[in-house]
PDB file of N, CA and C in Angstrom:
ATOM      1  N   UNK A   1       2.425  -8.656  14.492  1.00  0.00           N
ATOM      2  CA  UNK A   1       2.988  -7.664  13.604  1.00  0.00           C
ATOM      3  C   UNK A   1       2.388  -6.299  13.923  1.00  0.00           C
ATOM      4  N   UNK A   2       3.481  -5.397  13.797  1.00  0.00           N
ATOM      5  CA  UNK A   2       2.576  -3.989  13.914  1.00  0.00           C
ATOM      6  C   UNK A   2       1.581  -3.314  12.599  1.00  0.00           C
ATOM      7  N   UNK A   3       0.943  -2.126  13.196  1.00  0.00           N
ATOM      8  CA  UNK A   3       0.859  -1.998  11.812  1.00  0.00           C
ATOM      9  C   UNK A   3       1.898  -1.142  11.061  1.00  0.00           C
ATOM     10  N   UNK A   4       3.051  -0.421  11.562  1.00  0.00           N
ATOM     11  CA  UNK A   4       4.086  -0.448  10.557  1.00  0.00           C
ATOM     12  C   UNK A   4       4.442  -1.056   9.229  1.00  0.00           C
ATOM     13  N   UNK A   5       4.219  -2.096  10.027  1.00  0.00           N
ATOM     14  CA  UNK A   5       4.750  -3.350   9.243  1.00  0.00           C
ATOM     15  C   UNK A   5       3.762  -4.124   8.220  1.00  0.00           C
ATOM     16  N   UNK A   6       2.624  -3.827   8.499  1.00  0.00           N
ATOM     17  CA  UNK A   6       0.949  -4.720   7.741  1.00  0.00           C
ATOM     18  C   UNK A   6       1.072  -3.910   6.357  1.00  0.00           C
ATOM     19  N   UNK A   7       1.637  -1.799   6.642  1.00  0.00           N
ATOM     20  CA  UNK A   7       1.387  -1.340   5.961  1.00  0.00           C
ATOM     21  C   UNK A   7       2.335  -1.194   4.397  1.00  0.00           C
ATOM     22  N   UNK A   8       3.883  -1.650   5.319  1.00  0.00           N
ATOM     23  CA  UNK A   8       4.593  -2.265   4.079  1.00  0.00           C
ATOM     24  C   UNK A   8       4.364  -3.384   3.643  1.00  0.00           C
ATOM     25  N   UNK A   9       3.734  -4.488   4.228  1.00  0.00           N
ATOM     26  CA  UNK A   9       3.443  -5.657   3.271  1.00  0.00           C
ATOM     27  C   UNK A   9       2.336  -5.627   2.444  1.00  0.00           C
ATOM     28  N   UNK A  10       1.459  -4.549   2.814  1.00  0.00           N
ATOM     29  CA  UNK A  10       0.279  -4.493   1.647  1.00  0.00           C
ATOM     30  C   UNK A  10       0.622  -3.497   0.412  1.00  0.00           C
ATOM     31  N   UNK A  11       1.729  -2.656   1.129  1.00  0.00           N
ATOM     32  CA  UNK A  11       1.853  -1.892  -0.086  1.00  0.00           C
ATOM     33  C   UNK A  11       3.296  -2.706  -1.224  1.00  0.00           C
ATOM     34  N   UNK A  12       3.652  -3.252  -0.529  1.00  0.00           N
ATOM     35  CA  UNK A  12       4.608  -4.583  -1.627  1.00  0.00           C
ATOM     36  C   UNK A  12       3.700  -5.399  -2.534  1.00  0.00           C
ATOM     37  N   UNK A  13       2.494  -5.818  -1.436  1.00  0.00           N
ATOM     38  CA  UNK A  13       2.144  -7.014  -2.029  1.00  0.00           C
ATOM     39  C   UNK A  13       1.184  -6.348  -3.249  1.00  0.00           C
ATOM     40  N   UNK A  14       0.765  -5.101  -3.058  1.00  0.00           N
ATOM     41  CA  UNK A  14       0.169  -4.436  -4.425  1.00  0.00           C
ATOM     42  C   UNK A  14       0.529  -4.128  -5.142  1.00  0.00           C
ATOM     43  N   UNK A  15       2.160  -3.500  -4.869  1.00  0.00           N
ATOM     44  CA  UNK A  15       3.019  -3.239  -6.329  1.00  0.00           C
ATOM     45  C   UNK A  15       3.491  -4.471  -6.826  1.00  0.00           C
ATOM     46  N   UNK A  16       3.830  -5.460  -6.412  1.00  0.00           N
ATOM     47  CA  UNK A  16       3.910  -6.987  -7.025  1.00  0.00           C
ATOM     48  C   UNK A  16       2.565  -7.298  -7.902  1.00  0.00           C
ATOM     49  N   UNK A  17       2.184  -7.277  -7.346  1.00  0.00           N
ATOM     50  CA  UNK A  17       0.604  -7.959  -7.771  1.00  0.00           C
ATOM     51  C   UNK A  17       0.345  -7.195  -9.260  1.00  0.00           C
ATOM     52  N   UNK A  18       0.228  -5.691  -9.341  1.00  0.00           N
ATOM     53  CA  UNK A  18      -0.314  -4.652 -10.159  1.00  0.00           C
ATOM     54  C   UNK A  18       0.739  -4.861 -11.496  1.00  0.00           C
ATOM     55  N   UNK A  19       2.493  -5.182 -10.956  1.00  0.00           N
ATOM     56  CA  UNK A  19       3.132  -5.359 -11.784  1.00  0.00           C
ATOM     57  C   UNK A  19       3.019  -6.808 -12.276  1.00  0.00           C
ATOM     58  N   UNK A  20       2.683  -7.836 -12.102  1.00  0.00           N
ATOM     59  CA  UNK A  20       2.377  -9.016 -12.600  1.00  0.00           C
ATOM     60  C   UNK A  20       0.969  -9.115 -13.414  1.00  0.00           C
ATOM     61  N   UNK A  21      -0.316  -8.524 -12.709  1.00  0.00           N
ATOM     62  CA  UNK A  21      -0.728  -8.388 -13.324  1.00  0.00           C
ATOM     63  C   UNK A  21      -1.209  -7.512 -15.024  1.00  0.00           C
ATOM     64  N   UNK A  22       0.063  -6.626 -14.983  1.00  0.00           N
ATOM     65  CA  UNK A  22      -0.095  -5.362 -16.035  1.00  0.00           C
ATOM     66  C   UNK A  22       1.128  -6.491 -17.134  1.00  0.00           C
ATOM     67  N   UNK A  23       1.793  -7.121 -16.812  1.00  0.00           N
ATOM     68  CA  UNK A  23       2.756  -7.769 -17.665  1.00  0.00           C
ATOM     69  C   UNK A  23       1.346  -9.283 -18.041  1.00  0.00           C
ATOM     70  N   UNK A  24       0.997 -10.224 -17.457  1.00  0.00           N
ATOM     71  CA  UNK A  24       0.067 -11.004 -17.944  1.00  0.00           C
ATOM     72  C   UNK A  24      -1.662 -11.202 -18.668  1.00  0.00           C
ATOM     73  N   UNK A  25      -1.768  -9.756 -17.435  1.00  0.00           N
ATOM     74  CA  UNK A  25      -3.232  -9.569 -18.254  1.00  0.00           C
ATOM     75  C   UNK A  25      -3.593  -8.121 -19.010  1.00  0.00           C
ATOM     76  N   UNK A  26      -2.820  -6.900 -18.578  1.00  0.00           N
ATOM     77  CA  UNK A  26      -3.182  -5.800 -19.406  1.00  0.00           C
ATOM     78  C   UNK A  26      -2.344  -4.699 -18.620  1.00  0.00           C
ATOM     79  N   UNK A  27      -1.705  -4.232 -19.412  1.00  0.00           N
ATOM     80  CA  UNK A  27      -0.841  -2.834 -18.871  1.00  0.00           C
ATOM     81  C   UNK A  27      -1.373  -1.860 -18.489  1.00  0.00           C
ATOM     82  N   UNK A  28      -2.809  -1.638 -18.699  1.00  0.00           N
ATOM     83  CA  UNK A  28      -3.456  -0.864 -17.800  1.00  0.00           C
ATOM     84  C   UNK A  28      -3.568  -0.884 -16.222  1.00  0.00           C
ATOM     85  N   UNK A  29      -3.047  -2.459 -15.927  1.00  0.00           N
ATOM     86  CA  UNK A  29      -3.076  -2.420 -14.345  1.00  0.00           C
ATOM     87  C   UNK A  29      -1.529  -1.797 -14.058  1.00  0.00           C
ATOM     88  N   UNK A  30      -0.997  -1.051 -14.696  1.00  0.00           N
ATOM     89  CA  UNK A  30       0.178  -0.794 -13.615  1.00  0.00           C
ATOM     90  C   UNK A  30      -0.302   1.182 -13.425  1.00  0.00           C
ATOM     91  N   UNK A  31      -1.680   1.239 -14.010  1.00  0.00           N
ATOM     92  CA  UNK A  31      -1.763   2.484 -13.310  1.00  0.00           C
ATOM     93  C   UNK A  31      -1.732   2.452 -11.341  1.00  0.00           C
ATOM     94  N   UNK A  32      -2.356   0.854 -11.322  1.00  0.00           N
ATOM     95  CA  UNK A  32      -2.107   0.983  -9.505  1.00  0.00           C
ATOM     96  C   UNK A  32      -0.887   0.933  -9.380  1.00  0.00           C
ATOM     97  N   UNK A  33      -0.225   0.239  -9.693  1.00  0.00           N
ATOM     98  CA  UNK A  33       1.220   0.686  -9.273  1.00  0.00           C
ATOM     99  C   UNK A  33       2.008   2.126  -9.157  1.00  0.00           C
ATOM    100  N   UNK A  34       1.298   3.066 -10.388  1.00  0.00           N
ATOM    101  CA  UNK A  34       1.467   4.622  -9.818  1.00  0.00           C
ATOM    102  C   UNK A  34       1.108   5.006  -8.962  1.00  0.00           C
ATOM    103  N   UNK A  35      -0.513   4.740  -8.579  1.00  0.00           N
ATOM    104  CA  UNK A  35      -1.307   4.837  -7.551  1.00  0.00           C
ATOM    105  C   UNK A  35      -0.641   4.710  -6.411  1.00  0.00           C
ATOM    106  N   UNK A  36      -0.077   3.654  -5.899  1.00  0.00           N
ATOM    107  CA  UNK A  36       0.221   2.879  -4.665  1.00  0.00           C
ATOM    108  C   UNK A  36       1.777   4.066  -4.190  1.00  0.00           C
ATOM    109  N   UNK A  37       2.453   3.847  -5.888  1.00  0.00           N
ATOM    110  CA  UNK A  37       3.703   4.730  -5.278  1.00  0.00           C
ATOM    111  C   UNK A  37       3.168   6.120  -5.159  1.00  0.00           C
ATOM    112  N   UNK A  38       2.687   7.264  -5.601  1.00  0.00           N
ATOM    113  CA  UNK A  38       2.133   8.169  -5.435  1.00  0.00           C
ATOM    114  C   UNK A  38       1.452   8.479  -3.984  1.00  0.00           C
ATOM    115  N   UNK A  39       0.603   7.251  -3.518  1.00  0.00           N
ATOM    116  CA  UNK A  39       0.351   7.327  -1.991  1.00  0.00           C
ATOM    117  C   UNK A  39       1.252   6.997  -1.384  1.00  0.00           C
ATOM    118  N   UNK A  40       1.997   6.476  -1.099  1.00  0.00           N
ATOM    119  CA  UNK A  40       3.674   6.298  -0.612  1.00  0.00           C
ATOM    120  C   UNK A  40       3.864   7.307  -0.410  1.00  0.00           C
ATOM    121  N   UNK A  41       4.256   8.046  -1.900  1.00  0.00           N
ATOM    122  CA  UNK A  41       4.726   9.619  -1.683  1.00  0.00           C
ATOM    123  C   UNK A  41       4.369  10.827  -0.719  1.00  0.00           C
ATOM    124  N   UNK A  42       2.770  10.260  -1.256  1.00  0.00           N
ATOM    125  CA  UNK A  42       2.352  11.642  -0.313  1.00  0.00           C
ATOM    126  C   UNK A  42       2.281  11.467   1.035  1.00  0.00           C
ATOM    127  N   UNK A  43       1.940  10.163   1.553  1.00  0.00           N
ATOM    128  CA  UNK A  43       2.163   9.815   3.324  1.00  0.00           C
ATOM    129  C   UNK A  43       3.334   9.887   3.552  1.00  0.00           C
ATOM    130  N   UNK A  44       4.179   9.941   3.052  1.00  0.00           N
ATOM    131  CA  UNK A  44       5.888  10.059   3.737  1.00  0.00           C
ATOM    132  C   UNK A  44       5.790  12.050   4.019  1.00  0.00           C
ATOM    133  N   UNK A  45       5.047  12.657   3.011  1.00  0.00           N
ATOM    134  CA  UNK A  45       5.306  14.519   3.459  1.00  0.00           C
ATOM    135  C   UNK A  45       3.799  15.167   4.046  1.00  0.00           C
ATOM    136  N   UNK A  46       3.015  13.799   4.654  1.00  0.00           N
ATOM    137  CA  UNK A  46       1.404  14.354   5.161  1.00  0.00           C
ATOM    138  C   UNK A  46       1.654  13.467   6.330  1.00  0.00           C
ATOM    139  N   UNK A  47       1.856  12.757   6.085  1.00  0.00           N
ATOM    140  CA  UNK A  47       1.928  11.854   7.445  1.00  0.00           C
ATOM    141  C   UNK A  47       0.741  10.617   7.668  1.00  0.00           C
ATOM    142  N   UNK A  48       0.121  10.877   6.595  1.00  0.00           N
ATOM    143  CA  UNK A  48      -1.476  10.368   6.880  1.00  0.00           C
ATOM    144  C   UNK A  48      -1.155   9.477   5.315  1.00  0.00           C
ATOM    145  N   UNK A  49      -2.202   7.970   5.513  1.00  0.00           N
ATOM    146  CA  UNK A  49      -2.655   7.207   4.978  1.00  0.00           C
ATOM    147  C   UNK A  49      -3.248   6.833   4.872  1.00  0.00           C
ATOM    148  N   UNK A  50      -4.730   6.252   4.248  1.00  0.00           N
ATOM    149  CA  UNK A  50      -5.728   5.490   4.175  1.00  0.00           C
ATOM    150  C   UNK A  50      -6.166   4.138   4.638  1.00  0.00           C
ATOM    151  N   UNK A  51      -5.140   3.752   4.340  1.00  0.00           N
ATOM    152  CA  UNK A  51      -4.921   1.942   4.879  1.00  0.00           C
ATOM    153  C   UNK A  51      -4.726   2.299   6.373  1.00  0.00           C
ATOM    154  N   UNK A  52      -3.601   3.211   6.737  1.00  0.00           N
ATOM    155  CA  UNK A  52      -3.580   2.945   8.373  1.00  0.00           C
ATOM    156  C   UNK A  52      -4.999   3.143   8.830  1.00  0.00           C
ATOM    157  N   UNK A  53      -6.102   4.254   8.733  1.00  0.00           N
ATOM    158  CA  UNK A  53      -7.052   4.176   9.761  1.00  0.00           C
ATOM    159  C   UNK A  53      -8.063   2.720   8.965  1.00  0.00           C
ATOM    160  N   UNK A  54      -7.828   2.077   8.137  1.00  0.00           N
ATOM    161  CA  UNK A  54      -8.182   0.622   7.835  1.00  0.00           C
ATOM    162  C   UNK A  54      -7.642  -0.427   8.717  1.00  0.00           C
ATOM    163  N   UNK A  55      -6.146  -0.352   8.956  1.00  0.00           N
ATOM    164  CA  UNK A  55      -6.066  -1.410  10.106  1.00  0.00           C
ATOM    165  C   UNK A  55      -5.894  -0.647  11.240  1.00  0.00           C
ATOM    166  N   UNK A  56      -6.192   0.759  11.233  1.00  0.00           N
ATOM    167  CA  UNK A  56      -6.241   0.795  12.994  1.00  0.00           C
ATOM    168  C   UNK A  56      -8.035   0.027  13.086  1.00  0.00           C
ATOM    169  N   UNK A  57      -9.093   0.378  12.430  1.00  0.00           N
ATOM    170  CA  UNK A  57     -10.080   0.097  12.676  1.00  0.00           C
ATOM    171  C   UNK A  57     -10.501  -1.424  12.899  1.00  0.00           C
ATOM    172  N   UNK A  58      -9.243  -2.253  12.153  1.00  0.00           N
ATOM    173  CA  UNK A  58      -8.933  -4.019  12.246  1.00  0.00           C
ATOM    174  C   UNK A  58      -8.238  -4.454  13.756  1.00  0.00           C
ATOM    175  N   UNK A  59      -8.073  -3.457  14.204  1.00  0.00           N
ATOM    176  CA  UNK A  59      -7.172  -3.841  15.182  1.00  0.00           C
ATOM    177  C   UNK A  59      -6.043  -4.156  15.629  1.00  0.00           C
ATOM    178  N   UNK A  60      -5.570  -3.304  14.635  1.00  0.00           N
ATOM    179  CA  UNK A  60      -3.982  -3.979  14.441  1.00  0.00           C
ATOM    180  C   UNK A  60      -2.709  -2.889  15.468  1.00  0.00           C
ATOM    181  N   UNK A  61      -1.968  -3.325  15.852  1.00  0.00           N
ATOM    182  CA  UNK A  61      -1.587  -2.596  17.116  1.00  0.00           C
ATOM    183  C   UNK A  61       0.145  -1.313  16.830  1.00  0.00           C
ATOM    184  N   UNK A  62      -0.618  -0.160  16.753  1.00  0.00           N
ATOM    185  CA  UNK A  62       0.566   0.660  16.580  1.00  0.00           C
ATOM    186  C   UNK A  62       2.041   0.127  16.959  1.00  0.00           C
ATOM    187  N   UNK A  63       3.138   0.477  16.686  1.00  0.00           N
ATOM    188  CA  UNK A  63       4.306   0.749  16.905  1.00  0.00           C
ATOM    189  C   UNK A  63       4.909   1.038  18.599  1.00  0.00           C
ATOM    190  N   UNK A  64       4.998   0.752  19.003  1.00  0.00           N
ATOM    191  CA  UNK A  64       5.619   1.786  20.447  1.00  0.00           C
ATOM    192  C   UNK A  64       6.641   2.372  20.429  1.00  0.00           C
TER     193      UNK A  64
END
């Protein structure tokens, strides 16, 4: 997998997660879910993300 791709499944698997968890254990967890979309936001008009230099540093192999 690229990391294109690592970086949409972690950011799914956190808005799933944040929204399951804010409906079973406390609605305070869907502040990550703002969180997560908010960084979305801003890497789509900066270009830059946090997680990518996390799995570039994992090894995970750019796009070509």
């Amino acid at each position: 997998m690229t990391l294109e791709r690592y970086l949409r499944l972690i950011a799914g698997f956190f808005v799933l997660l944040s929204l399951w968890l804010g409906w079973l254990v406390d609605p305070r967890f869907h502040w990550l879910t703002a969180f997560v979309g908010l960084n979305l936001l801003q890497s789509a008009f900066t270009n830059w993300c946090p997680m990518v230099a996390v799995l570039k540093k994992l090894g995970v192999r750019p796009c070509s």
